[in-house]
N, C-alpha and C. Protein backbone atom coordinates (compact mmCIF):
# COMPACT_ATOMS: atom_id res chain seq x y z
N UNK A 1 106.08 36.00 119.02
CA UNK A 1 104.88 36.71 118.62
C UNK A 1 104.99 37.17 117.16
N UNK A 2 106.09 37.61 116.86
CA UNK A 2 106.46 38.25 115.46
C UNK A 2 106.34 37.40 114.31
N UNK A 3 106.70 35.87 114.63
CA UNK A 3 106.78 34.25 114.52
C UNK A 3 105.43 34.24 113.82
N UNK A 4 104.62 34.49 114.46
CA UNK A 4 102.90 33.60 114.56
C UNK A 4 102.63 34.79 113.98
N UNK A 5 103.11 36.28 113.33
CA UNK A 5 102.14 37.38 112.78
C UNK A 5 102.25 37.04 111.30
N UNK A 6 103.67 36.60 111.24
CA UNK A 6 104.33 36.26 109.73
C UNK A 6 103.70 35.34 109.09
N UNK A 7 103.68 33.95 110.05
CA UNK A 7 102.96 32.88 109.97
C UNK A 7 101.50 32.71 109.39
N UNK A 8 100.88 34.09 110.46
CA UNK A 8 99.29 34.01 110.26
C UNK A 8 99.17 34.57 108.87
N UNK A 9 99.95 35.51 108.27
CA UNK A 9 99.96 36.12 107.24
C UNK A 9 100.26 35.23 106.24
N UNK A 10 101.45 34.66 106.09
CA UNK A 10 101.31 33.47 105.16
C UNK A 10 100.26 32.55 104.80
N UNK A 11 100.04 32.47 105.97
CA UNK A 11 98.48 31.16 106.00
C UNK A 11 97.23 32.38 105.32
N UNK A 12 97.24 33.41 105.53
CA UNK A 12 95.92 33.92 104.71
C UNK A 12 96.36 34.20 103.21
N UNK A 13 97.65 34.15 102.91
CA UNK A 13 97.60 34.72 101.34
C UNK A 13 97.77 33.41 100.92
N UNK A 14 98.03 32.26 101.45
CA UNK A 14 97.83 30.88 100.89
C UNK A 14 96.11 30.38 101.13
N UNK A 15 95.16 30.56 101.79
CA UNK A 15 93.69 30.62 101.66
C UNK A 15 93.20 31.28 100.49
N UNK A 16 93.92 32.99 100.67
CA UNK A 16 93.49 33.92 99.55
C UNK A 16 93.52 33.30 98.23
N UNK A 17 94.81 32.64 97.97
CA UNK A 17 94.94 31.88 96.93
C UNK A 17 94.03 31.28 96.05
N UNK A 18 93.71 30.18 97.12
CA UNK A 18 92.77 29.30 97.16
C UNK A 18 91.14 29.30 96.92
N UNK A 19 90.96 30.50 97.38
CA UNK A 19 90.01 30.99 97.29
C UNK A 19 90.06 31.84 95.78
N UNK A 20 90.47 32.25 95.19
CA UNK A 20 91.23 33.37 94.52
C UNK A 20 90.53 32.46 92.70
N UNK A 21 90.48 31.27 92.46
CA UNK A 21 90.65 30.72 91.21
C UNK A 21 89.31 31.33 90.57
N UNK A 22 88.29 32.00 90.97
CA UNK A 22 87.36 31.64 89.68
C UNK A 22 87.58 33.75 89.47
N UNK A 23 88.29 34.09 89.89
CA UNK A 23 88.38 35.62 89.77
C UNK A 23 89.18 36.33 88.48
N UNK A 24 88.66 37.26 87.86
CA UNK A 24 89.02 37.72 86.70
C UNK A 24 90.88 38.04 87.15
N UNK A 25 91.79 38.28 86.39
CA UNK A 25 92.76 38.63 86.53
C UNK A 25 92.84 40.20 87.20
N UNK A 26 91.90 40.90 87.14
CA UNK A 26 91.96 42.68 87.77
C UNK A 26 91.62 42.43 89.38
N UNK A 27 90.39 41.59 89.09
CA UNK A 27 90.20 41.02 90.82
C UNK A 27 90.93 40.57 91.90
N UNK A 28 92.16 39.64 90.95
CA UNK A 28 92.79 38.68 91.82
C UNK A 28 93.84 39.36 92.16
N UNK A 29 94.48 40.33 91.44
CA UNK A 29 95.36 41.21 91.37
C UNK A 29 95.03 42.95 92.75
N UNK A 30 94.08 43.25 92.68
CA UNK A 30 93.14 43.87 93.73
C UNK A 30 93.07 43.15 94.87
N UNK A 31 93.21 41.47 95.21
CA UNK A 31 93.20 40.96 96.10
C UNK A 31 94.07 40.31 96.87
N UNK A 32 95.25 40.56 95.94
CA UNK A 32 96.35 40.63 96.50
C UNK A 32 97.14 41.77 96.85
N UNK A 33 96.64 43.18 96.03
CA UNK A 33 97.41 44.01 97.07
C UNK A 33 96.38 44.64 97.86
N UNK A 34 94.96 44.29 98.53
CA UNK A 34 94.74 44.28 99.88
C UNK A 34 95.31 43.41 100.62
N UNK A 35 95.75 42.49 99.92
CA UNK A 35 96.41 41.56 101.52
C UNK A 35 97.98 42.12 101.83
N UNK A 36 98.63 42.37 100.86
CA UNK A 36 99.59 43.48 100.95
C UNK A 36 99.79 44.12 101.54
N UNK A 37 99.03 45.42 101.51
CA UNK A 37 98.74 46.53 101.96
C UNK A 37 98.18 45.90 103.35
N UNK A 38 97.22 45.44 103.98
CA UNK A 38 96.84 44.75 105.36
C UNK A 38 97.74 43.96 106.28
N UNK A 39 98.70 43.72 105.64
CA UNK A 39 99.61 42.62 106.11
C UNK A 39 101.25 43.69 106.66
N UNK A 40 101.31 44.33 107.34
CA UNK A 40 101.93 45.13 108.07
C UNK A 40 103.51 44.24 108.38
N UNK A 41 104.98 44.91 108.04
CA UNK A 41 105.61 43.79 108.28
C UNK A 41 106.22 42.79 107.38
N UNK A 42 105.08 42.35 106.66
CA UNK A 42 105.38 40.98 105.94
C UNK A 42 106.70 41.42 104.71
N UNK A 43 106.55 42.65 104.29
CA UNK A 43 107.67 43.37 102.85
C UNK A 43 108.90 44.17 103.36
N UNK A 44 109.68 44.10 102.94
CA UNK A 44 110.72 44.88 103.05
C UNK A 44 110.73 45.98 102.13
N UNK A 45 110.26 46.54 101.00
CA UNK A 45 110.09 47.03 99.94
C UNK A 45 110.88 48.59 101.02
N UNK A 46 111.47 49.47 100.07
CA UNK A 46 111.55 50.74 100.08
C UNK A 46 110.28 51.72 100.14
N UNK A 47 109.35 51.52 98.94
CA UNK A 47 108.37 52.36 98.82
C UNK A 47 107.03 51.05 99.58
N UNK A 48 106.08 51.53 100.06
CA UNK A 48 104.31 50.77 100.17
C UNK A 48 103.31 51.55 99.31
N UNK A 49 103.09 51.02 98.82
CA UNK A 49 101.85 51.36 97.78
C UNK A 49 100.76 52.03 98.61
N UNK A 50 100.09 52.68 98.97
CA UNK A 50 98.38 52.72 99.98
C UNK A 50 97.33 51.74 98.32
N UNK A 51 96.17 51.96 99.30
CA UNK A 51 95.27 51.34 98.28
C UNK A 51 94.82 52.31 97.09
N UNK A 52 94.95 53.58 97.39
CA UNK A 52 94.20 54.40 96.24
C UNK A 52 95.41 54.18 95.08
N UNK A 53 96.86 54.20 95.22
CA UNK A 53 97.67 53.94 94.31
C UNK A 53 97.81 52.84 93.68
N UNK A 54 97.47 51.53 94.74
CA UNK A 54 98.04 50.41 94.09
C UNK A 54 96.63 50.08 93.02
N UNK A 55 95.05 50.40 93.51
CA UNK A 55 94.01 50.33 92.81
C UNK A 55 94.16 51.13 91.48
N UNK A 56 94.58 52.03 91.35
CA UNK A 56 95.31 53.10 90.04
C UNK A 56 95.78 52.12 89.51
N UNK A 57 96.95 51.69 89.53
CA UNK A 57 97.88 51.12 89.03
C UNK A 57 97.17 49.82 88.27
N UNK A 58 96.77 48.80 89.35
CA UNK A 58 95.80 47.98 88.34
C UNK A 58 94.93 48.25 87.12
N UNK A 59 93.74 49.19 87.39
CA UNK A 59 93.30 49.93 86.64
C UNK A 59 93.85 50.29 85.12
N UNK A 60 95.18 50.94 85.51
CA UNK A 60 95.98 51.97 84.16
C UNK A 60 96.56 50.62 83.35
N UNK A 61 96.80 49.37 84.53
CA UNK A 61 97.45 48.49 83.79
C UNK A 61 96.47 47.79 83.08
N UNK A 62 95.55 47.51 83.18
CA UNK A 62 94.06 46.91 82.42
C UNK A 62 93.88 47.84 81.43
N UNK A 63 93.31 48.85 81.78
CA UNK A 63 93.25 49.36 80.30
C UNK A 63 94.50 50.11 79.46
N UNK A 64 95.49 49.43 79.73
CA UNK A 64 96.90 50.05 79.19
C UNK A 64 96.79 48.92 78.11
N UNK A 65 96.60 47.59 78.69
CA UNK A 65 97.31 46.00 77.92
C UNK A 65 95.98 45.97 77.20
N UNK A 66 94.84 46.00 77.46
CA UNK A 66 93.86 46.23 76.68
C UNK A 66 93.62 47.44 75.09
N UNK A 67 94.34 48.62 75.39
CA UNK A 67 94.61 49.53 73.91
C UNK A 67 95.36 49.02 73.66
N UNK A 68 96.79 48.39 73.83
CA UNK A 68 97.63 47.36 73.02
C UNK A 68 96.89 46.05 72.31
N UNK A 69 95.96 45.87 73.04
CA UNK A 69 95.59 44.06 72.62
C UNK A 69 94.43 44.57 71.10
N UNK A 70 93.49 45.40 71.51
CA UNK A 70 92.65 45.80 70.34
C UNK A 70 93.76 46.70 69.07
N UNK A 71 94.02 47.52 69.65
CA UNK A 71 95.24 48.27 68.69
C UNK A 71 95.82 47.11 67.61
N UNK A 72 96.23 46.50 68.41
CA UNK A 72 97.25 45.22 67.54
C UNK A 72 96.51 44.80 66.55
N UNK A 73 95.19 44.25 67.01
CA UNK A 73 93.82 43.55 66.02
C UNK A 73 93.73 44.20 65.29
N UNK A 74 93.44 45.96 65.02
CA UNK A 74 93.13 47.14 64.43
C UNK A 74 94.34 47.10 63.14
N UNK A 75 95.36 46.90 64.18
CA UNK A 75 96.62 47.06 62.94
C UNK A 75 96.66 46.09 61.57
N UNK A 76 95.86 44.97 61.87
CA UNK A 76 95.74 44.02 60.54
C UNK A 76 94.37 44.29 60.03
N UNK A 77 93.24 44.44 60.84
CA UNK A 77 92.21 44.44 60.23
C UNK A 77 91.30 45.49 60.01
N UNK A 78 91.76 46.66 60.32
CA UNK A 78 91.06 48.16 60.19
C UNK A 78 91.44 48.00 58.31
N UNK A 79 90.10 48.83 57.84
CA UNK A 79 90.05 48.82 56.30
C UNK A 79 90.48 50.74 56.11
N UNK A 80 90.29 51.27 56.86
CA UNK A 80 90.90 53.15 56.92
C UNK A 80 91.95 53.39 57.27
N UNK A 81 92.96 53.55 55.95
CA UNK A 81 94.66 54.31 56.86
C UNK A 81 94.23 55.22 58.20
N UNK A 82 93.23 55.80 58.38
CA UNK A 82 93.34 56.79 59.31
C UNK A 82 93.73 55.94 60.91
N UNK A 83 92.54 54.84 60.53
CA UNK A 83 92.38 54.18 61.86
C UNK A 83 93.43 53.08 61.68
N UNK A 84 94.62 52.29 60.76
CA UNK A 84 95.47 51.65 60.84
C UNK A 84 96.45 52.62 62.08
N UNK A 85 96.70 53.87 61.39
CA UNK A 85 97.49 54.48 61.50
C UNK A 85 97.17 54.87 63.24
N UNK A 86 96.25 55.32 63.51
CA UNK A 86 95.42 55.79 64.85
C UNK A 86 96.09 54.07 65.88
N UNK A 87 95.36 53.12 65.44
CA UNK A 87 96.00 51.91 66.35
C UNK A 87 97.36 51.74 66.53
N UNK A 88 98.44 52.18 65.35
CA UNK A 88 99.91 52.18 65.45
C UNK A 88 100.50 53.06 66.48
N UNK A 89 99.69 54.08 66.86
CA UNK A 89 100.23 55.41 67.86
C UNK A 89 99.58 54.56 69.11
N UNK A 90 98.53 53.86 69.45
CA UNK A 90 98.24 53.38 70.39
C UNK A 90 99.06 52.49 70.93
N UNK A 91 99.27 51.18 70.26
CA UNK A 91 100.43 50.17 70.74
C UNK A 91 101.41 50.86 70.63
N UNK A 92 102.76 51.71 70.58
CA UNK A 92 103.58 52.72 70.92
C UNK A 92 103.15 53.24 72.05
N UNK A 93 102.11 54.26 72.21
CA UNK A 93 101.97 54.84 73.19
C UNK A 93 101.82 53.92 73.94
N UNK A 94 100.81 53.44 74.33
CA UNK A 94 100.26 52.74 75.51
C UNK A 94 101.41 51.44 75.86
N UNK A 95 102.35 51.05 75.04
CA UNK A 95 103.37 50.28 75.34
C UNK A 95 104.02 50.85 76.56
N UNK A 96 104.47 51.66 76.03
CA UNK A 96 105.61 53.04 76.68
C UNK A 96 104.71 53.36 78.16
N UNK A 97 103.55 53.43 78.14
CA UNK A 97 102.84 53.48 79.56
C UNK A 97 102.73 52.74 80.38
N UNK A 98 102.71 51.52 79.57
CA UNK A 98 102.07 50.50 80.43
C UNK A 98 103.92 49.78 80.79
N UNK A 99 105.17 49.74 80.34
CA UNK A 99 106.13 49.79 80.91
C UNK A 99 105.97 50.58 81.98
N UNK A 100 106.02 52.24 82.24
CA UNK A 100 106.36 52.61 83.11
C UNK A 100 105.32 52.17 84.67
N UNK A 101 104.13 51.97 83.90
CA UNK A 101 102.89 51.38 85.30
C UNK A 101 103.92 50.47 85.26
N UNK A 102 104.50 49.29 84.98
CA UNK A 102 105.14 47.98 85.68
C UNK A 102 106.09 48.59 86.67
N UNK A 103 106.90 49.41 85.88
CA UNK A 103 108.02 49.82 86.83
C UNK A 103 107.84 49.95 88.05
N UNK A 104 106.61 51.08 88.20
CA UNK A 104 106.23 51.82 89.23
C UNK A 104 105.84 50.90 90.24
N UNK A 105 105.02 49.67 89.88
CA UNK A 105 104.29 49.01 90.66
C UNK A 105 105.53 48.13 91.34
N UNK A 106 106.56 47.17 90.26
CA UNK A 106 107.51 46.83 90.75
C UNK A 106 108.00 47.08 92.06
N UNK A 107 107.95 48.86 92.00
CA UNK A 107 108.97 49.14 93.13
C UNK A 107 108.01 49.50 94.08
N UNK A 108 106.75 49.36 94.00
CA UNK A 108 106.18 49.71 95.08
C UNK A 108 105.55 48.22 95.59
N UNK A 109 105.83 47.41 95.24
CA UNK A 109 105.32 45.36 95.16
C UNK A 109 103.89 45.49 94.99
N UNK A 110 103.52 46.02 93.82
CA UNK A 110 101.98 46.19 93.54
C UNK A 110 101.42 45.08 92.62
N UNK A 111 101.11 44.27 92.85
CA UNK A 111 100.32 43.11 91.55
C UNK A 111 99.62 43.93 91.00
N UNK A 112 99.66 43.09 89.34
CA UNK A 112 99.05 43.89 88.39
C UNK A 112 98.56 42.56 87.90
N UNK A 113 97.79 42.79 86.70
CA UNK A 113 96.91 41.89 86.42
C UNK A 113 97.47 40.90 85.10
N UNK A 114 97.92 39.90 85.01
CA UNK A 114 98.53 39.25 83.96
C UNK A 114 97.84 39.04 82.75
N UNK A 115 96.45 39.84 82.34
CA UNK A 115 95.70 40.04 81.72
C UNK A 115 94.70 40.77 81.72
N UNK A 116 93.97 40.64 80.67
CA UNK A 116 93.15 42.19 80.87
C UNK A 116 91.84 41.36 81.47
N UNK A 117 90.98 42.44 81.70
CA UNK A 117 90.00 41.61 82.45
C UNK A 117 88.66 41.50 81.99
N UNK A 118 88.22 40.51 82.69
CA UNK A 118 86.66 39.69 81.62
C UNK A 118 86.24 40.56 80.28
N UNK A 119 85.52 41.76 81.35
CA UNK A 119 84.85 42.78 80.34
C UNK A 119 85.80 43.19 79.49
N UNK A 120 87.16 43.26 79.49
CA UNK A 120 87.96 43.50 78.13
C UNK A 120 88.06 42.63 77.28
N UNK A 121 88.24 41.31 78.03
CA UNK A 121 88.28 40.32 77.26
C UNK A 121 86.92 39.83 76.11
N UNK A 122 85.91 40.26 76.51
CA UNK A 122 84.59 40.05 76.34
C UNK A 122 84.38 41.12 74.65
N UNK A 123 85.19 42.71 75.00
CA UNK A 123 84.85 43.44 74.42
C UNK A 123 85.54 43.13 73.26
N UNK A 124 87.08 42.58 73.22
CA UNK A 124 88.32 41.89 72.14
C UNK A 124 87.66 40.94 71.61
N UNK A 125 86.99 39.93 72.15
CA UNK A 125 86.19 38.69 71.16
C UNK A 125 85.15 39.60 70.39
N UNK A 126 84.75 40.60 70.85
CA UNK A 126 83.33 41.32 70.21
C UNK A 126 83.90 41.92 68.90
N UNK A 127 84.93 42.48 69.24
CA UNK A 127 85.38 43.13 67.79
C UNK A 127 86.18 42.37 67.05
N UNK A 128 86.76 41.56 67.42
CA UNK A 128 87.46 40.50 66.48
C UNK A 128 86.60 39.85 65.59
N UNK A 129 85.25 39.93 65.88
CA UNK A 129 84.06 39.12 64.77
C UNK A 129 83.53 39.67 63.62
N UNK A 130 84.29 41.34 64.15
CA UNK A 130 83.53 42.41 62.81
C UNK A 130 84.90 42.55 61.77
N UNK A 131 84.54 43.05 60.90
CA UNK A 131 85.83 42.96 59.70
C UNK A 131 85.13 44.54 58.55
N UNK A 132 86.06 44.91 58.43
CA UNK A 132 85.81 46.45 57.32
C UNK A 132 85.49 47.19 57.77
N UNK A 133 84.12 48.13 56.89
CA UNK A 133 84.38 49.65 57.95
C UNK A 133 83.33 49.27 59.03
N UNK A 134 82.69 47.78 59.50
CA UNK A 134 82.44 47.77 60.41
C UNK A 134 83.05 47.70 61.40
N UNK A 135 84.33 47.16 61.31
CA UNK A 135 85.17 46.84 62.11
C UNK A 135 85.57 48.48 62.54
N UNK A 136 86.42 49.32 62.02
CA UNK A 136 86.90 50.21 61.91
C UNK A 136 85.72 50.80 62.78
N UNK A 137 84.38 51.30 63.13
CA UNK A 137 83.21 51.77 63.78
C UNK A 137 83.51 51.32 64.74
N UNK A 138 83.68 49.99 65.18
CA UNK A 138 83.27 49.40 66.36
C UNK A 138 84.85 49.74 67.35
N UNK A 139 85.72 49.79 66.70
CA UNK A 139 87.53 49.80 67.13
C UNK A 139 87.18 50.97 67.40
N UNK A 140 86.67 52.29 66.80
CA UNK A 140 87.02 54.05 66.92
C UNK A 140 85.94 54.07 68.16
N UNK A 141 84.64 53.53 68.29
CA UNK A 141 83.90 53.46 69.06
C UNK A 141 84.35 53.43 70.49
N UNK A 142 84.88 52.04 70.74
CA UNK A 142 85.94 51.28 71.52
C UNK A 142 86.59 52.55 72.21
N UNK A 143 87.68 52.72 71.14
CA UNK A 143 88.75 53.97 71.70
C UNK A 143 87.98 55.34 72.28
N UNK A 144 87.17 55.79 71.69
CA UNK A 144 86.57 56.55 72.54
C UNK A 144 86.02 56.51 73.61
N UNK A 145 85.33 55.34 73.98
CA UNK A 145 84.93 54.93 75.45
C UNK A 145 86.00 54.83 76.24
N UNK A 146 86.96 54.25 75.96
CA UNK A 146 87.78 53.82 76.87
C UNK A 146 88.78 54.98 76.99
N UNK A 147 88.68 55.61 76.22
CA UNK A 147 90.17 56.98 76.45
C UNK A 147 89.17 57.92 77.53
N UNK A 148 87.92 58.40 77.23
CA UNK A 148 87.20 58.77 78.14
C UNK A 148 87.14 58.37 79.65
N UNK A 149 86.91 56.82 79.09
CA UNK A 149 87.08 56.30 81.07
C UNK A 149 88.24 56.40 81.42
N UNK A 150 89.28 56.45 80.66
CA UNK A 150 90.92 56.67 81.46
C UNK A 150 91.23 57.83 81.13
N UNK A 151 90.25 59.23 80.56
CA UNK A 151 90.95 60.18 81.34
C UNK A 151 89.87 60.44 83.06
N UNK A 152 88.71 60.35 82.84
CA UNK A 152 88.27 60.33 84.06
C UNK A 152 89.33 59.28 85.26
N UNK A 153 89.54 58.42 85.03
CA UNK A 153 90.72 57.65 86.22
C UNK A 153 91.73 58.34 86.22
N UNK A 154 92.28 59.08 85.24
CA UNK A 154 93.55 59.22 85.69
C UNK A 154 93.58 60.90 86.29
N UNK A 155 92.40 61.85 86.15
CA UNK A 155 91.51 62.91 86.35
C UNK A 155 91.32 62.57 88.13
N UNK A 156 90.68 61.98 88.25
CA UNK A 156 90.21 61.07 89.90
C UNK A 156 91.20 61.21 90.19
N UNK A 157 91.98 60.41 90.30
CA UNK A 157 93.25 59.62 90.94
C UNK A 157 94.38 60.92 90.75
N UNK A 158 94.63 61.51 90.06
CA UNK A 158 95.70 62.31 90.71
C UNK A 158 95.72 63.31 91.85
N UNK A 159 94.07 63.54 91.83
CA UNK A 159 93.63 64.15 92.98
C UNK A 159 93.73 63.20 94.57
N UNK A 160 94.00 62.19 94.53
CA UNK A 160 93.81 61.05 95.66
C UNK A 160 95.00 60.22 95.66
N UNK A 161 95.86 60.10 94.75
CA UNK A 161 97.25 59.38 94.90
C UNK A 161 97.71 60.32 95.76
N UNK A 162 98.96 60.02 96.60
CA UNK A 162 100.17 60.72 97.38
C UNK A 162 100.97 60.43 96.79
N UNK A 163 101.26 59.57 95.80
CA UNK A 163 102.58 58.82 95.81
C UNK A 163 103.48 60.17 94.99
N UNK A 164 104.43 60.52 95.19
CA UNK A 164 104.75 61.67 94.03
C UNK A 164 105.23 60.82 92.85
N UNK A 165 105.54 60.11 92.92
CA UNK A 165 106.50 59.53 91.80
C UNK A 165 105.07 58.89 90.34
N UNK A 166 103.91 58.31 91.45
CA UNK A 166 102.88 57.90 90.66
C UNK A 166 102.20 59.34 90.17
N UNK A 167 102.19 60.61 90.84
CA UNK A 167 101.19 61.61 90.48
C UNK A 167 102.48 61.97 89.28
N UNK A 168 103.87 62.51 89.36
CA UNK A 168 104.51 62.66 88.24
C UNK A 168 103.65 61.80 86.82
N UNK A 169 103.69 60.49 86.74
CA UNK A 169 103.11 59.93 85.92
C UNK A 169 101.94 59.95 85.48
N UNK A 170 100.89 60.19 86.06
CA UNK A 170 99.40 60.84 85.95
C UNK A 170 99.58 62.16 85.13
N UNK A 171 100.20 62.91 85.63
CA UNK A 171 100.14 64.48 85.42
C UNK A 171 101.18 64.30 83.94
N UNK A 172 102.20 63.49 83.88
CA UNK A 172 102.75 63.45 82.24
C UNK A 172 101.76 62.74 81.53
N UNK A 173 100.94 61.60 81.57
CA UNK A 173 100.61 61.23 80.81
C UNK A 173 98.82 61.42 80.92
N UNK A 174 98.29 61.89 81.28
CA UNK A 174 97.13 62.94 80.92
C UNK A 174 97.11 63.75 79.88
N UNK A 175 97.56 64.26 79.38
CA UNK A 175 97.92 65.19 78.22
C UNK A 175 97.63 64.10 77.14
N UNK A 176 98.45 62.94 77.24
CA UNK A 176 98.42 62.24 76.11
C UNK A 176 97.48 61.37 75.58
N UNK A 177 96.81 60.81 77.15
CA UNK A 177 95.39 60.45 76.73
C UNK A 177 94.46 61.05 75.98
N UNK A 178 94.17 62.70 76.73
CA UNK A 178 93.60 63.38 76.19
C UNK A 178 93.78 63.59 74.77
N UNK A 179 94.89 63.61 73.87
CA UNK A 179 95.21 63.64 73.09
C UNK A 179 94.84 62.51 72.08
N UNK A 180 94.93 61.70 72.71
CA UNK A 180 94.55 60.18 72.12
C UNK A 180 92.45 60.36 71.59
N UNK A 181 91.95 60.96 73.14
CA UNK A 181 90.32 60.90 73.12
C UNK A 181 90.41 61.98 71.45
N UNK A 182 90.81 62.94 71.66
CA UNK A 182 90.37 63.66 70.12
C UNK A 182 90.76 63.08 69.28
N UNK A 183 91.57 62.67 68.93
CA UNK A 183 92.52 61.91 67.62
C UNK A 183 91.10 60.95 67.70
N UNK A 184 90.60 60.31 68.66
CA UNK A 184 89.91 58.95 68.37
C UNK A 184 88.17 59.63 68.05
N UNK A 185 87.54 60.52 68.33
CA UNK A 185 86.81 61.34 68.07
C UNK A 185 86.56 61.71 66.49
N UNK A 186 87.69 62.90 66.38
CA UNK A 186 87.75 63.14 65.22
C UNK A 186 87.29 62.13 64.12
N UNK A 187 88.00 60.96 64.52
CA UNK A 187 88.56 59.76 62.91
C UNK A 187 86.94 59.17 63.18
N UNK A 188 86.67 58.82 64.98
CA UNK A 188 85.31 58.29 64.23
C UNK A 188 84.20 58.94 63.75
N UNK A 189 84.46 60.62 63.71
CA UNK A 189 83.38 61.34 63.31
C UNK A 189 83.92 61.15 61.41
N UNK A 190 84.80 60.93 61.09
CA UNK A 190 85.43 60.89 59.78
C UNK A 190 84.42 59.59 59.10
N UNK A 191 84.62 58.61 59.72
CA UNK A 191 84.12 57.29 59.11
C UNK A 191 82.26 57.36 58.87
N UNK A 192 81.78 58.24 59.22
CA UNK A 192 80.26 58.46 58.99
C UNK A 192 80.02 58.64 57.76
């Protein structure tokens, strides 16, 4: 019986698969740790992720590799030391974060997304087309939306994670987001 549970489980994350190709990298990654998480048994892991953590985790990891990926762009083509300088603290920071999301997920067997997803991807071609202090508008713009939506996620979610080891990480690095939203505020109220 134990035989045919393993079995049946294999056979759906090889369908899932299959099914799986036309899905953004955040999706496919989300759809594998519901089958994860549903699949009772199948891991040996020490820690199990639940879904409100392992959905976090994707999340922080999308828009973690995403302030690295624009940051980086920013770092050659921002025309304002303020905002060179502003993208250099981002790829640092958000490096250093988005390591510890791997870790975490690692040990909890959480897929993460091997890229950022559509709408990031969508938003990186958008600003890669602008150059000077348009560019620099559209990058400070950027950072403000998005430090906003990740302090609201990471605001949410520490209220609804259990994991202690993931809320430790929420609760250290909240501060720094926040920190990040004014820094990114300020500079784009500067560039007017």
């Amino acid at each position: 019986m134990k035989k045919a549970a393993v079995a049946l489980s294999a056979l759906a994350l090889i369908i899932w698969a299959c099914n799986n190709e036309t899905k953004d990298s955040v999706e496919k990654a989300d759809s594998a740790n519901s089958a994860k998480i549903d699949s009772p048994g199948v891991t040996n892991e020490p820690i199990k992720a639940d879904e409100e953590s392992a959905s976090f985790m994707v999340r922080a990891a999308d828009g973690g590799m995403t302030e690295v990926q624009l940051s980086q762009m920013a770092q050659s083509k921002a025309a304002d030391a303020k905002v060179k300088g502003f993208a250099a603290m981002m790829v640092h920071d958000h490096s250093a974060a988005n390591d510890q999301v791997k870790m975490l997920a690692n040990q909890r067997n959480v897929t993460l997304p091997d890229s950022v997803s559509a709408d990031n991807k969508k938003k990186s071609g958008d600003l890669s087309k602008k150059s000077g202090k348009a560019f620099d508008k559209a990058y400070m713009d950027a950072m403000v939306k998005d430090h906003e939506g990740a302090v609201d996620l990471f605001e949410k979610s520490a209220d609804k994670v259990n994991d202690t080891d993931l809320k430790t990480f929420i609760n250290n690095t909240l501060p720094k987001i926040k920190m990040h939203l004014d820094s990114a505020r300020a500079i784009r109220k500067s560039l007017k």
